[in-house]
C-alpha atoms as a PDB file:
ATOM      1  CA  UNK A   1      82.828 110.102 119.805  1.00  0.00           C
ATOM      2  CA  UNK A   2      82.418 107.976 116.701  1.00  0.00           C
ATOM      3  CA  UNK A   3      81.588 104.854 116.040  1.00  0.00           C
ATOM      4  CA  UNK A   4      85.584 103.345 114.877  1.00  0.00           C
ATOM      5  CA  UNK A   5      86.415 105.409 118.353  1.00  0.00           C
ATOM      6  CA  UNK A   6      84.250 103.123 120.495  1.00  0.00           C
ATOM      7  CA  UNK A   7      84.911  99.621 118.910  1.00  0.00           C
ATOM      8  CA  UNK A   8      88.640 100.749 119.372  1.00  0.00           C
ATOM      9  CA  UNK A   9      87.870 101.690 123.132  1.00  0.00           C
ATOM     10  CA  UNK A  10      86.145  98.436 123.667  1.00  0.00           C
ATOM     11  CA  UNK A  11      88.902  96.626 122.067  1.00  0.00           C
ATOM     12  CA  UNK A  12      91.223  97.752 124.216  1.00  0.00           C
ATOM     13  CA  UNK A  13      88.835  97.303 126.814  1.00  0.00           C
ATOM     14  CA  UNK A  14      88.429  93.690 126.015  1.00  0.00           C
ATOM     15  CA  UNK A  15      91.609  92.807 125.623  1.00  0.00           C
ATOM     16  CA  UNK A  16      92.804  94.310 128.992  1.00  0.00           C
ATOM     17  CA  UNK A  17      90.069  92.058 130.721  1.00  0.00           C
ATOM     18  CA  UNK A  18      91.321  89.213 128.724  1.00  0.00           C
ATOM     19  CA  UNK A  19      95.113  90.081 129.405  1.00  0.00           C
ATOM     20  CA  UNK A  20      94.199  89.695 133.383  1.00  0.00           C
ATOM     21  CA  UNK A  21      91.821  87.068 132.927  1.00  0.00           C
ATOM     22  CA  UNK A  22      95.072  84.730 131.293  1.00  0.00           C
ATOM     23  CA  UNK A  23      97.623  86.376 133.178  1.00  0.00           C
ATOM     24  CA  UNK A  24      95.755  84.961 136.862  1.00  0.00           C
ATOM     25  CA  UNK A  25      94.846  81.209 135.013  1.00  0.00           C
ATOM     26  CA  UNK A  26      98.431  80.863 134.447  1.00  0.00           C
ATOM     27  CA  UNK A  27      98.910  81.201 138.157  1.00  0.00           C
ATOM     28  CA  UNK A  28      96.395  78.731 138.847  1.00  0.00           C
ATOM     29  CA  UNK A  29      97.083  75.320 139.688  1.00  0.00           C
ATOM     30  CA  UNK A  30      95.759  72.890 137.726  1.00  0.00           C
ATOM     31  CA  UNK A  31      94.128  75.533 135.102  1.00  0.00           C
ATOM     32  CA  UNK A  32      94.328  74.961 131.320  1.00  0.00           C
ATOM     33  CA  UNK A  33      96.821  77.730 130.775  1.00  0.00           C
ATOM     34  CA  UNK A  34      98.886  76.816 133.934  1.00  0.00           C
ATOM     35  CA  UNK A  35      99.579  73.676 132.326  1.00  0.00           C
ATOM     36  CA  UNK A  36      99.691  75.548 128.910  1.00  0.00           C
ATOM     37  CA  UNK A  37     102.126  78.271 129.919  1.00  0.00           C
ATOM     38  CA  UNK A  38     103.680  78.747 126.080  1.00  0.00           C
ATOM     39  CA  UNK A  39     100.159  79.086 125.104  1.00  0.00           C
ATOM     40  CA  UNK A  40      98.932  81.260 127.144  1.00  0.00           C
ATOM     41  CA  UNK A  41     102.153  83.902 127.230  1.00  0.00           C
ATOM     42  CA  UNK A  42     101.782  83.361 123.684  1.00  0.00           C
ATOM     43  CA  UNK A  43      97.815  85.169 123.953  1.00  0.00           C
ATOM     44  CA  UNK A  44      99.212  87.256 126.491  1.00  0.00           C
ATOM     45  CA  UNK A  45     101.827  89.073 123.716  1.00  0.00           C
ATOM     46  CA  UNK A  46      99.015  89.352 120.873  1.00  0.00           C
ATOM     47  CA  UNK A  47      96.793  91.111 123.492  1.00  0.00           C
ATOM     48  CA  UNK A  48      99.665  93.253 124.696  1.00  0.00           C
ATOM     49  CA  UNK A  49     100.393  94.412 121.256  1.00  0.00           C
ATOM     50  CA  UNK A  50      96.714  95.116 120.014  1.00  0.00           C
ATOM     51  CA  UNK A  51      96.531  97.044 123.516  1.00  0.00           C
ATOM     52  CA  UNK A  52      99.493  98.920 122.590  1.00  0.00           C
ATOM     53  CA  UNK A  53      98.629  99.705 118.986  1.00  0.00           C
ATOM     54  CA  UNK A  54      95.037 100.568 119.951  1.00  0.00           C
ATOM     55  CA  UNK A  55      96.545 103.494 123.138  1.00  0.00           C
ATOM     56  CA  UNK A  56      99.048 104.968 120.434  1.00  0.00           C
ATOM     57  CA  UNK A  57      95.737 105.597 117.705  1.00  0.00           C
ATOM     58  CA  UNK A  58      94.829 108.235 120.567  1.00  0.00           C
ATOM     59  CA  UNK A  59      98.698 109.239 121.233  1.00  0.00           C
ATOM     60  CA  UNK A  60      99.489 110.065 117.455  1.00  0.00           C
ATOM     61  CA  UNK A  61      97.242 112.573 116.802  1.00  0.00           C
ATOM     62  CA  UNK A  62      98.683 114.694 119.848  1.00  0.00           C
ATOM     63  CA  UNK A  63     102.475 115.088 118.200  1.00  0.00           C
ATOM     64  CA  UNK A  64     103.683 116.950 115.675  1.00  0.00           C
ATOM     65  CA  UNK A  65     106.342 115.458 113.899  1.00  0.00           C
ATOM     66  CA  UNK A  66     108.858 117.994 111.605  1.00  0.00           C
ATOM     67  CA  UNK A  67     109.593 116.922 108.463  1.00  0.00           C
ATOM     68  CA  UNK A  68     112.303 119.162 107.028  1.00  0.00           C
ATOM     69  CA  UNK A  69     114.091 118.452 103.525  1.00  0.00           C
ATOM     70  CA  UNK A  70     115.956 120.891 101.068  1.00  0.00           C
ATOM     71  CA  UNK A  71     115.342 121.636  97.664  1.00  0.00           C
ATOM     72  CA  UNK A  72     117.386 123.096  95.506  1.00  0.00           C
ATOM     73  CA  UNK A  73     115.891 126.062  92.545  1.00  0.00           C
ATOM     74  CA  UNK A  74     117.219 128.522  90.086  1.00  0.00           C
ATOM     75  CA  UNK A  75     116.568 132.127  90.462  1.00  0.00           C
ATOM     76  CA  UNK A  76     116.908 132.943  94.133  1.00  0.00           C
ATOM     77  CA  UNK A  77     120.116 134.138  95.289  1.00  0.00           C
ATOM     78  CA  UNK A  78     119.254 133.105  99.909  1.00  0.00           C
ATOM     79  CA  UNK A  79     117.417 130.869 101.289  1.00  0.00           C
ATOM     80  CA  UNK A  80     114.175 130.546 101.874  1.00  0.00           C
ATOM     81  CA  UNK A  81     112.161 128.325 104.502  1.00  0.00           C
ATOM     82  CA  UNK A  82     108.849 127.690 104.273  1.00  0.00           C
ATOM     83  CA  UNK A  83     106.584 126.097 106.775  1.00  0.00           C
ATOM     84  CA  UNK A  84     103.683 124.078 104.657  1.00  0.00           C
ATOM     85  CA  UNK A  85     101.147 123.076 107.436  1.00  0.00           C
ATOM     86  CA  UNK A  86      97.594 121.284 105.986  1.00  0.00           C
ATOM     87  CA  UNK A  87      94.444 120.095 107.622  1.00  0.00           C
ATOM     88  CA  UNK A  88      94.360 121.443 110.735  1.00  0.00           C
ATOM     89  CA  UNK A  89      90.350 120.689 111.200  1.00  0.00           C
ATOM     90  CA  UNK A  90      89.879 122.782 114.571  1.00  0.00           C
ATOM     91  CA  UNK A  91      86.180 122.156 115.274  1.00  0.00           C
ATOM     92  CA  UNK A  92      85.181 118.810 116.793  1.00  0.00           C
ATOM     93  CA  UNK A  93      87.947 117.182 118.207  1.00  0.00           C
ATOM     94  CA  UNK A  94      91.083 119.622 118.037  1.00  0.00           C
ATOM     95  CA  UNK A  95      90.031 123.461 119.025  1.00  0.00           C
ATOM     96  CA  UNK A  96      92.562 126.947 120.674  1.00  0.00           C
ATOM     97  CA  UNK A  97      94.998 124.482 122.394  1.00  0.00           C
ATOM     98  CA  UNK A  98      96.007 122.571 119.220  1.00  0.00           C
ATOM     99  CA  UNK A  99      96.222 125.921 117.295  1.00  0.00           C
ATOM    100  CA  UNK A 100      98.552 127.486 120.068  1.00  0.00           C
ATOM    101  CA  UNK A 101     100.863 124.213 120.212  1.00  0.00           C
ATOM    102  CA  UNK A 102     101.050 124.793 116.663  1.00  0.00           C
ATOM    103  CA  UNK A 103     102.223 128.414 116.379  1.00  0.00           C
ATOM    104  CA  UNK A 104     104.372 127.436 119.352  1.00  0.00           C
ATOM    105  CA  UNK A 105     106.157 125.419 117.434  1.00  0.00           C
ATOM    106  CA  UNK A 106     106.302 127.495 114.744  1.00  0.00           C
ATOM    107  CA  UNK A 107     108.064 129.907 116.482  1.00  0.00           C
ATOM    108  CA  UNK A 108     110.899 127.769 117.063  1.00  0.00           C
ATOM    109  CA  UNK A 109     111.575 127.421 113.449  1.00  0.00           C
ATOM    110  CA  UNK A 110     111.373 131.184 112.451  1.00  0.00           C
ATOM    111  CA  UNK A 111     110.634 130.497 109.059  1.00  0.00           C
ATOM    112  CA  UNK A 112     110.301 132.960 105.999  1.00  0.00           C
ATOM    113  CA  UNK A 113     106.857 132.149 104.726  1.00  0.00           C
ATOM    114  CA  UNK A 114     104.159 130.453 106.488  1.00  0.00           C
ATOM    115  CA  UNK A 115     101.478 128.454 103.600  1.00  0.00           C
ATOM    116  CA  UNK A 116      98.613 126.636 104.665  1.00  0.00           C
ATOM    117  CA  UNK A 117      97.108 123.913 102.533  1.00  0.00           C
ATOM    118  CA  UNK A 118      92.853 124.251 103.418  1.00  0.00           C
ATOM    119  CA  UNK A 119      90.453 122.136 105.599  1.00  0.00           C
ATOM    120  CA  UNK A 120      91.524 124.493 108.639  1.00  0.00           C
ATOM    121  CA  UNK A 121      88.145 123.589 110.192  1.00  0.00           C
ATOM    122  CA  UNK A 122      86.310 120.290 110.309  1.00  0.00           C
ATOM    123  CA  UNK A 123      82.935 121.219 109.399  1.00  0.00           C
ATOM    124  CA  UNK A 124      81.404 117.967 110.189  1.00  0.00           C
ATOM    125  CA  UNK A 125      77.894 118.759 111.618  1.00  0.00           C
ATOM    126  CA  UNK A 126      78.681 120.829 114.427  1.00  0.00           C
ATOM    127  CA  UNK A 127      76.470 123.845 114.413  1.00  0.00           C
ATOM    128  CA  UNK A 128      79.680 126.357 116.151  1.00  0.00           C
ATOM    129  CA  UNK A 129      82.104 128.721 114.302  1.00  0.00           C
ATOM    130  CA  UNK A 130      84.991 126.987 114.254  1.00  0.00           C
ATOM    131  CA  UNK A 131      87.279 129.572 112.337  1.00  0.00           C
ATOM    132  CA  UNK A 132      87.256 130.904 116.343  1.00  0.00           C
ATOM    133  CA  UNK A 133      89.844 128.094 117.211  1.00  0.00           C
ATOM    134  CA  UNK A 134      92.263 129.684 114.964  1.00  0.00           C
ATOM    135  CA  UNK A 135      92.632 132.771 116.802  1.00  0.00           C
ATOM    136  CA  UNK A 136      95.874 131.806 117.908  1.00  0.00           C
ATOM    137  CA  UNK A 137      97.300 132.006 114.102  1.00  0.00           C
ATOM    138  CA  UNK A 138      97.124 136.067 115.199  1.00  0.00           C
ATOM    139  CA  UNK A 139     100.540 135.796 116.996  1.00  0.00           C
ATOM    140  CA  UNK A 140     102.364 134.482 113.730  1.00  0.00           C
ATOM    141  CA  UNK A 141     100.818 136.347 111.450  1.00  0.00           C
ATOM    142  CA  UNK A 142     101.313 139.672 113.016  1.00  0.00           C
ATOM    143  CA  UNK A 143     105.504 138.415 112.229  1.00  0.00           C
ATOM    144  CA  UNK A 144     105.565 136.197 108.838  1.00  0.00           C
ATOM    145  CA  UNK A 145     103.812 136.390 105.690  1.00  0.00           C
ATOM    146  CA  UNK A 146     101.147 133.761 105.545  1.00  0.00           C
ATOM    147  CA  UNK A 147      98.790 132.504 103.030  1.00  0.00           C
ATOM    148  CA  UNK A 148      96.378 129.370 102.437  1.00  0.00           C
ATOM    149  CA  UNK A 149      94.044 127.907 100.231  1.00  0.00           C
ATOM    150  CA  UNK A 150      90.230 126.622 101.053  1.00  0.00           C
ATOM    151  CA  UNK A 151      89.843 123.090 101.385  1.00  0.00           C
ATOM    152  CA  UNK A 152      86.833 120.807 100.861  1.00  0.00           C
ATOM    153  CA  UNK A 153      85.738 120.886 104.580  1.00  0.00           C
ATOM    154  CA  UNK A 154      85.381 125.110 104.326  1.00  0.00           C
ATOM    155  CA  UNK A 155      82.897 124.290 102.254  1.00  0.00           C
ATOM    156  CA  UNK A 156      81.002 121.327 103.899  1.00  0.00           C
ATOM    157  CA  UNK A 157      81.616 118.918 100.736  1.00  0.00           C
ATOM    158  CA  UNK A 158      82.374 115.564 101.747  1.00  0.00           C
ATOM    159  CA  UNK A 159      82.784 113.737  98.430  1.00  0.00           C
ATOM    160  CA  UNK A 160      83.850 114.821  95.194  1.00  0.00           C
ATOM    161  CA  UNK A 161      80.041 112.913  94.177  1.00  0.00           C
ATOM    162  CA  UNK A 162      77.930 115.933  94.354  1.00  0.00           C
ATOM    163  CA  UNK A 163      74.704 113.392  94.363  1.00  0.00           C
ATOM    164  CA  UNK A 164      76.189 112.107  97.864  1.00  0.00           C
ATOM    165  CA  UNK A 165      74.112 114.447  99.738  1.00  0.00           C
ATOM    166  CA  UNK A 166      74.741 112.807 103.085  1.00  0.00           C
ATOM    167  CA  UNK A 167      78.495 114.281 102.495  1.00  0.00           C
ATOM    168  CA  UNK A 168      77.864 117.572 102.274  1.00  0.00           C
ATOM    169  CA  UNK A 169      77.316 119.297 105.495  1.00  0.00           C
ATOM    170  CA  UNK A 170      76.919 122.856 104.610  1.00  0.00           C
ATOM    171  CA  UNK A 171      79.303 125.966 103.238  1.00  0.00           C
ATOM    172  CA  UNK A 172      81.218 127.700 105.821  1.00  0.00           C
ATOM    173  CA  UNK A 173      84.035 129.227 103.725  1.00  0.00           C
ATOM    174  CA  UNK A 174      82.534 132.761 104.519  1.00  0.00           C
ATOM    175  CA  UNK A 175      83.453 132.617 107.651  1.00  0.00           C
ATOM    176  CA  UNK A 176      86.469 131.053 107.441  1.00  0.00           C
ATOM    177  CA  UNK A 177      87.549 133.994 105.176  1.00  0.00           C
ATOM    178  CA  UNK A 178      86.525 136.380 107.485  1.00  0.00           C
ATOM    179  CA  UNK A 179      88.157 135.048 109.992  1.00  0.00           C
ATOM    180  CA  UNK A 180      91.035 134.500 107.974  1.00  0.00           C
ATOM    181  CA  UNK A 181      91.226 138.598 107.009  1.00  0.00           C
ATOM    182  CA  UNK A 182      90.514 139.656 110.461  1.00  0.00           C
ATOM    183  CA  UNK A 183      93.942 137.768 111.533  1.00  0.00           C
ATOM    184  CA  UNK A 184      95.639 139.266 108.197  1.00  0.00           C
ATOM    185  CA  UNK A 185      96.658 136.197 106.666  1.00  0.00           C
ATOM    186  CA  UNK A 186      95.470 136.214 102.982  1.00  0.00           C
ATOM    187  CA  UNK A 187      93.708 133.892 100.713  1.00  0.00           C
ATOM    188  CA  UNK A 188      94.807 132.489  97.468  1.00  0.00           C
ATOM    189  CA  UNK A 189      91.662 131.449  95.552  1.00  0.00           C
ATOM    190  CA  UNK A 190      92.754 130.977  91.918  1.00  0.00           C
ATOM    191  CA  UNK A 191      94.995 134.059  92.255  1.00  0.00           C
ATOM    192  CA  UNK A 192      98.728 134.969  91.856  1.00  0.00           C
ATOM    193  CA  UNK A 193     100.837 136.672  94.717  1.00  0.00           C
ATOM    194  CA  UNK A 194     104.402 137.264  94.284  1.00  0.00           C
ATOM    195  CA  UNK A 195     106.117 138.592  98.187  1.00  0.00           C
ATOM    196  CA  UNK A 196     109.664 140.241  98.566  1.00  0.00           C
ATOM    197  CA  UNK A 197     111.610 137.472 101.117  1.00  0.00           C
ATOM    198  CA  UNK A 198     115.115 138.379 101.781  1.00  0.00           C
ATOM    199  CA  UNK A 199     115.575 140.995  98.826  1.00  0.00           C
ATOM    200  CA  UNK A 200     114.091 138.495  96.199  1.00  0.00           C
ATOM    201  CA  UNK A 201     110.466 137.422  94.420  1.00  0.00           C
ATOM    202  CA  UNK A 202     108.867 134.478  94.919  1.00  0.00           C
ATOM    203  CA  UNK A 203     105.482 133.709  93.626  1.00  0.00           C
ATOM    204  CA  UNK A 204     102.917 131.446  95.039  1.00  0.00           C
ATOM    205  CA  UNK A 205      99.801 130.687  93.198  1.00  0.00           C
ATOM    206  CA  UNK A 206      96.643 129.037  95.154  1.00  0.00           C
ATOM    207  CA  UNK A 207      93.938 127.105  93.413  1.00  0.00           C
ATOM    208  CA  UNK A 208      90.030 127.077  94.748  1.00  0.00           C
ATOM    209  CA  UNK A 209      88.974 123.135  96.030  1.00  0.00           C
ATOM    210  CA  UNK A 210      88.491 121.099  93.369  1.00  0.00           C
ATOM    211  CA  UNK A 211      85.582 119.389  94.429  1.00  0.00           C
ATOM    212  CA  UNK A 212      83.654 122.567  94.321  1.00  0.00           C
ATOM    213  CA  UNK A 213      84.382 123.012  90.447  1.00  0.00           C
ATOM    214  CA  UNK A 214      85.539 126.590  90.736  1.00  0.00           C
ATOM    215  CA  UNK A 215      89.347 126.408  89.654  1.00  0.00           C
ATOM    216  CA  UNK A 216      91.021 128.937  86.830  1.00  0.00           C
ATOM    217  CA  UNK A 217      94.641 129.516  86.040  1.00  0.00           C
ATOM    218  CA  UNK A 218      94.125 132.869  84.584  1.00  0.00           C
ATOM    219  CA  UNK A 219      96.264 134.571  86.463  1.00  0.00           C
ATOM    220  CA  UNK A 220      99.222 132.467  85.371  1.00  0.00           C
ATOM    221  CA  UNK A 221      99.111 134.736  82.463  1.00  0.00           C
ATOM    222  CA  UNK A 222     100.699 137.338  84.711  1.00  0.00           C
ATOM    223  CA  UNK A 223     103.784 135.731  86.188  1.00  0.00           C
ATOM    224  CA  UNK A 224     107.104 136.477  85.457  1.00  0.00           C
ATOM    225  CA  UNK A 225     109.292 134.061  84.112  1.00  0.00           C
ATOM    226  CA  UNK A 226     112.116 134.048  85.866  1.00  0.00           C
ATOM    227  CA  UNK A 227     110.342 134.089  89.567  1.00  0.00           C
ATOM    228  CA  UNK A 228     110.220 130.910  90.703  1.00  0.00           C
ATOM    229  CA  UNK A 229     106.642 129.565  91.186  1.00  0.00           C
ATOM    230  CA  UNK A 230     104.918 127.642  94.614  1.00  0.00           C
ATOM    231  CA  UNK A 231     101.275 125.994  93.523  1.00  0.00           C
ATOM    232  CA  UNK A 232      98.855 125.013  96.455  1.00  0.00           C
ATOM    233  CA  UNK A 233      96.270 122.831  96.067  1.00  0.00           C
ATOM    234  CA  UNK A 234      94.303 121.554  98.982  1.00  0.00           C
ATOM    235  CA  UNK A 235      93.847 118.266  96.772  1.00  0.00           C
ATOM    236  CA  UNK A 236      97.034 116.619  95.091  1.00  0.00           C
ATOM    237  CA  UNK A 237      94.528 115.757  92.304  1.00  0.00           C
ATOM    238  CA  UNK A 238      94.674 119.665  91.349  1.00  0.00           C
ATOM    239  CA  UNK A 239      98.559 119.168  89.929  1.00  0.00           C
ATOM    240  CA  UNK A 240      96.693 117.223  86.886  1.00  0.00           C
ATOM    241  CA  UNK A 241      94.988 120.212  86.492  1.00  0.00           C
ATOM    242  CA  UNK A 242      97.850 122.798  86.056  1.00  0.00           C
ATOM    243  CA  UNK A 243      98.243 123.346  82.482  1.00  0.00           C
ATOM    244  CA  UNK A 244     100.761 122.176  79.984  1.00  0.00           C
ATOM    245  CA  UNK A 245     101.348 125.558  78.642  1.00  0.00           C
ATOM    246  CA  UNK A 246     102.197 127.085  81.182  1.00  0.00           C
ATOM    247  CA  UNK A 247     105.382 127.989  83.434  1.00  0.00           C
ATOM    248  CA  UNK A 248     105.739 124.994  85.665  1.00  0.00           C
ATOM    249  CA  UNK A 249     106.321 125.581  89.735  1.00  0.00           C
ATOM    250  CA  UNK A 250     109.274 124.333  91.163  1.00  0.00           C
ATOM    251  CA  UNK A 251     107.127 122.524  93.519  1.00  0.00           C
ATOM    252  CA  UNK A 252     103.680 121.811  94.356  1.00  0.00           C
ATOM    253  CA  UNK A 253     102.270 121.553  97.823  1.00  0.00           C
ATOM    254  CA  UNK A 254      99.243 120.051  98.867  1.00  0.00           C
ATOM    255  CA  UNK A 255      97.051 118.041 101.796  1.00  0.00           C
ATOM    256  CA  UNK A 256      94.002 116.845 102.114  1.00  0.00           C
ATOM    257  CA  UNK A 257      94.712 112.700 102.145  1.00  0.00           C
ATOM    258  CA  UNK A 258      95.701 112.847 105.868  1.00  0.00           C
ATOM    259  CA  UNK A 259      98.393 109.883 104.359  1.00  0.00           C
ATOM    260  CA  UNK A 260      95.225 107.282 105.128  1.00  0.00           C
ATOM    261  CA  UNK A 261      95.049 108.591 108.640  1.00  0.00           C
ATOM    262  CA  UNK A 262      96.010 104.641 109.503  1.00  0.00           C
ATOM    263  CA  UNK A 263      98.845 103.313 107.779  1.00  0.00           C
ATOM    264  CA  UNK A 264      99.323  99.580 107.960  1.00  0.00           C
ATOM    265  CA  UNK A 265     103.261  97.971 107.118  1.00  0.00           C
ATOM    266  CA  UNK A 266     103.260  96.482 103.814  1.00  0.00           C
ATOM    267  CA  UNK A 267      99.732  97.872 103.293  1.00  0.00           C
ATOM    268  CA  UNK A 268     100.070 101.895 103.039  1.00  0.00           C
ATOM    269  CA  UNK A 269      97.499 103.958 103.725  1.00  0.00           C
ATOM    270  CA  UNK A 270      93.966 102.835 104.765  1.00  0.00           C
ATOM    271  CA  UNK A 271      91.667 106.289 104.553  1.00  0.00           C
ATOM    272  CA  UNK A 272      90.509 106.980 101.259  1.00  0.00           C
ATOM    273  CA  UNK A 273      90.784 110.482  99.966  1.00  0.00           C
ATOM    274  CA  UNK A 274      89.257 109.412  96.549  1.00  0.00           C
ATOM    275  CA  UNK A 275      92.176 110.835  94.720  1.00  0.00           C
ATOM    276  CA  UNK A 276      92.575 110.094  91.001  1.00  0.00           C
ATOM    277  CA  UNK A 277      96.082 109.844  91.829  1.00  0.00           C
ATOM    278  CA  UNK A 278      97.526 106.498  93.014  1.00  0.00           C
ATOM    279  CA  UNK A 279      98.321 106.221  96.396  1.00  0.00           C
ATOM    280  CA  UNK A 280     101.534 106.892  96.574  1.00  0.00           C
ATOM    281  CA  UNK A 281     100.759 110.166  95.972  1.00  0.00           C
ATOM    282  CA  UNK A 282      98.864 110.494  99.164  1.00  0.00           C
ATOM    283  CA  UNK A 283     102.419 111.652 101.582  1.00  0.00           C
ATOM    284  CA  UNK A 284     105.748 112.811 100.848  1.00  0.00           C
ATOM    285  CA  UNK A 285     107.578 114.288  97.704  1.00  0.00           C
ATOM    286  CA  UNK A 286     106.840 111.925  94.283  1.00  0.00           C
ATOM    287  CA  UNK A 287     106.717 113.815  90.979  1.00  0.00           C
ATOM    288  CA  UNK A 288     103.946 113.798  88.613  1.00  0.00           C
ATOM    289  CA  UNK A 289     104.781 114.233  84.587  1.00  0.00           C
ATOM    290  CA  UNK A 290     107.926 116.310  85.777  1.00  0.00           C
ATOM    291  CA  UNK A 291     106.585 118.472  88.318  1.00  0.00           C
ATOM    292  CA  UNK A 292     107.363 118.201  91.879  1.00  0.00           C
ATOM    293  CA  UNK A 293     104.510 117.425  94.450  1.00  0.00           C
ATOM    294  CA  UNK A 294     104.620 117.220  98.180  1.00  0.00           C
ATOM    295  CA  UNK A 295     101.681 115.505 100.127  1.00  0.00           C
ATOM    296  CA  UNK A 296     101.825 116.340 103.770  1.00  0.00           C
ATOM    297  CA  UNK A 297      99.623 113.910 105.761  1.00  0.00           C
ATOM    298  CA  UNK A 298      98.099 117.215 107.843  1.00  0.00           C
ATOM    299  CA  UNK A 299      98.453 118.014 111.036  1.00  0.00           C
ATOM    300  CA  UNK A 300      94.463 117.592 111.790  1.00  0.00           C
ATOM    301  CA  UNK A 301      92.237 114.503 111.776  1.00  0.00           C
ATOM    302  CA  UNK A 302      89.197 113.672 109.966  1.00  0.00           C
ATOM    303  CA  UNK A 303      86.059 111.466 111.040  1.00  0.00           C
ATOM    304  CA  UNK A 304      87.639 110.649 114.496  1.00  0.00           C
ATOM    305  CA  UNK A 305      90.692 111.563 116.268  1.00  0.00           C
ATOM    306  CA  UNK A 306      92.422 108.863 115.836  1.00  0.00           C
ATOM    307  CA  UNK A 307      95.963 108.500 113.765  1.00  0.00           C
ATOM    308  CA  UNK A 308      98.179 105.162 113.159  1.00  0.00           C
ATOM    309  CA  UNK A 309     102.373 105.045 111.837  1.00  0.00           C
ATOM    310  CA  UNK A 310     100.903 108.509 110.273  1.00  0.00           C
ATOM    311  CA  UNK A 311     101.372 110.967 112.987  1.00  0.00           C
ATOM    312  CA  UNK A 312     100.743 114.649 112.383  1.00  0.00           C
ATOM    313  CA  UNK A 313     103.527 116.654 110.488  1.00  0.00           C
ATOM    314  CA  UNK A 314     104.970 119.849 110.378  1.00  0.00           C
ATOM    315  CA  UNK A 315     106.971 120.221 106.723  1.00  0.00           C
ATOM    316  CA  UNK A 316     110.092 122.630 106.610  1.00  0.00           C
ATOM    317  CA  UNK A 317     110.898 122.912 103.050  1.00  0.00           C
ATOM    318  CA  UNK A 318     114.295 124.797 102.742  1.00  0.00           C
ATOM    319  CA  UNK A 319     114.553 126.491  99.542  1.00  0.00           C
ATOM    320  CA  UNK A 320     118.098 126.734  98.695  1.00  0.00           C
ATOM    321  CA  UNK A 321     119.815 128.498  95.449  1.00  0.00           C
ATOM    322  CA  UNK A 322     120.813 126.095  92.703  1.00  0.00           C
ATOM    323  CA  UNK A 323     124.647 125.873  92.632  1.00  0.00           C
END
């Protein structure tokens, strides 16, 4: 338990105490609030509310919320659905039982293609193998293609400053790729794969974190034209990357801003994810310099488990032939 997760307990805490404490001077003769009745009700609804906003930090982050939308491309002749899941982070606060709710769920949707966007463990100085919580992944991928990119949590790097040493927390992406063999769902890592779905080619191409300076496009050189193309990168800053010169996807996927984790009315997202991108960028479809990008806001948390009008997501992108 961290320290945001206690003050929030003892918030709530507080405020309960404080809720009862105004709640029984009200009924007391004589007592300020009994002659003070709009004021006190008055405390009595603020407290309610912060009591109520604190409980659903801890609800959020136990739903899964689908967020489905079509999108319409040249060069397929049926359509396609693709599950896009990012962040899980099984490891200190979500482990087997989050996993198997998610392929549970999955299998309700029976999609065509399975991609996951990186950080599928947390990696934040626990000393376990947490690519074990993913075991469950073995059910799906025994029945739909999968494939996913590394994130910046596989390899223990905690800020894109390399000199912020109490970030980093030590490379695990070895055994997430074992891991990740063993259940036969395959990596993309600066590489191009192009899969047969329904009768027809479509190519995905997966990019290496970006924080860990290890990205090429080479293998862009070897993609057919008239396939249409799905880029991953764990971090939406890797679509400035992508180069001019080449064929552009029809749409980019990517994760790692959890949408701010806590997202305030009026204010938008409160985590940073130290994106060079603005932060609209950090959830939902927005287009950069005429490319498509999609920001899901994960389905794991980071730093605590704790989530705020930002709940966990599950995007269903229906690829549909261009009429």
């Amino acid at each position: 338990m961290n320290f945001f997760t206690i003050i929030i307990i003892e918030i709530i805490f507080v405020s309960a105490l404080l809720v009862y404490f105004f709640v029984r001077d009200i009924k007391t003769n004589n007592s300020f609030l009994n002659k003070n009745k709009k004021l006190g009700y008055s405390f009595i609804i603020i407290l309610s509310i912060i009591i109520i906003c604190g409980i659903d930090l801890f609800i959020e982050p136990n739903i899964i919320v689908k967020n489905e939308f079509v999108f319409s491309t040249q060069n397929i002749q049926a359509p396609i659905k693709i599950i896009f899941i990012s962040d899980i982070q099984v490891g200190n606060h979500k482990k087997s039982a989050w996993t198997e709710k998610i392929v549970k769920e999955i299998e309700k949707i029976h999609p065509d293609l399975i991609l996951l966007g990186g950080d599928l463990i947390d990696n934040e100085r626990t000393f376990e193998d947490e690519s074990q919580y993913l075991e469950p992944l073995r059910k799906i991928s025994e029945n739909y293609p999968i494939y996913y990119v590394l994130g910046n949590h596989e390899y223990g790097v905690g800020s894109k400053s390399k000199e912020d040493k109490n970030k980093q927390t030590g490379d695990r992406s070895q055994l997430l790729i074992a891991k990740m063999k063993d259940l036969n769902i395959k990596l993309l890592r600066n590489n191009l794969d192009c899969p047969t779905i329904k009768n027809q080619k479509l190519c995905l191409f997966g990019i290496d974190d970006i924080w860990v300076n290890n990205v090429n496009f080479e293998e862009l050189n070897n993609l057919d034209l008239n396939v249409p193309l799905v880029f991953l990168t764990h971090n939406p800053d890797g679509v400035k990357l992508y180069p001019t010169d080449k064929k552009q996807p029809i749409l980019t996927l990517a994760g790692h801003t959890h949408g701010g984790q806590i997202r305030l009315p009026f204010i938008g997202p409160l985590g940073n994810g130290q994106l060079q991108l603005p932060k609209k960028y950090y959830a939902g479809l927005n287009d950069y310099q005429g490319m498509k990008i999609f920001t899901s806001v994960g389905i794991g948390e980071s730093g605590g488990p704790i989530r705020f009008f930002d709940p966990p997501e599950m995007v269903v992108i229906n690829l549909k032939p261009q009429i």
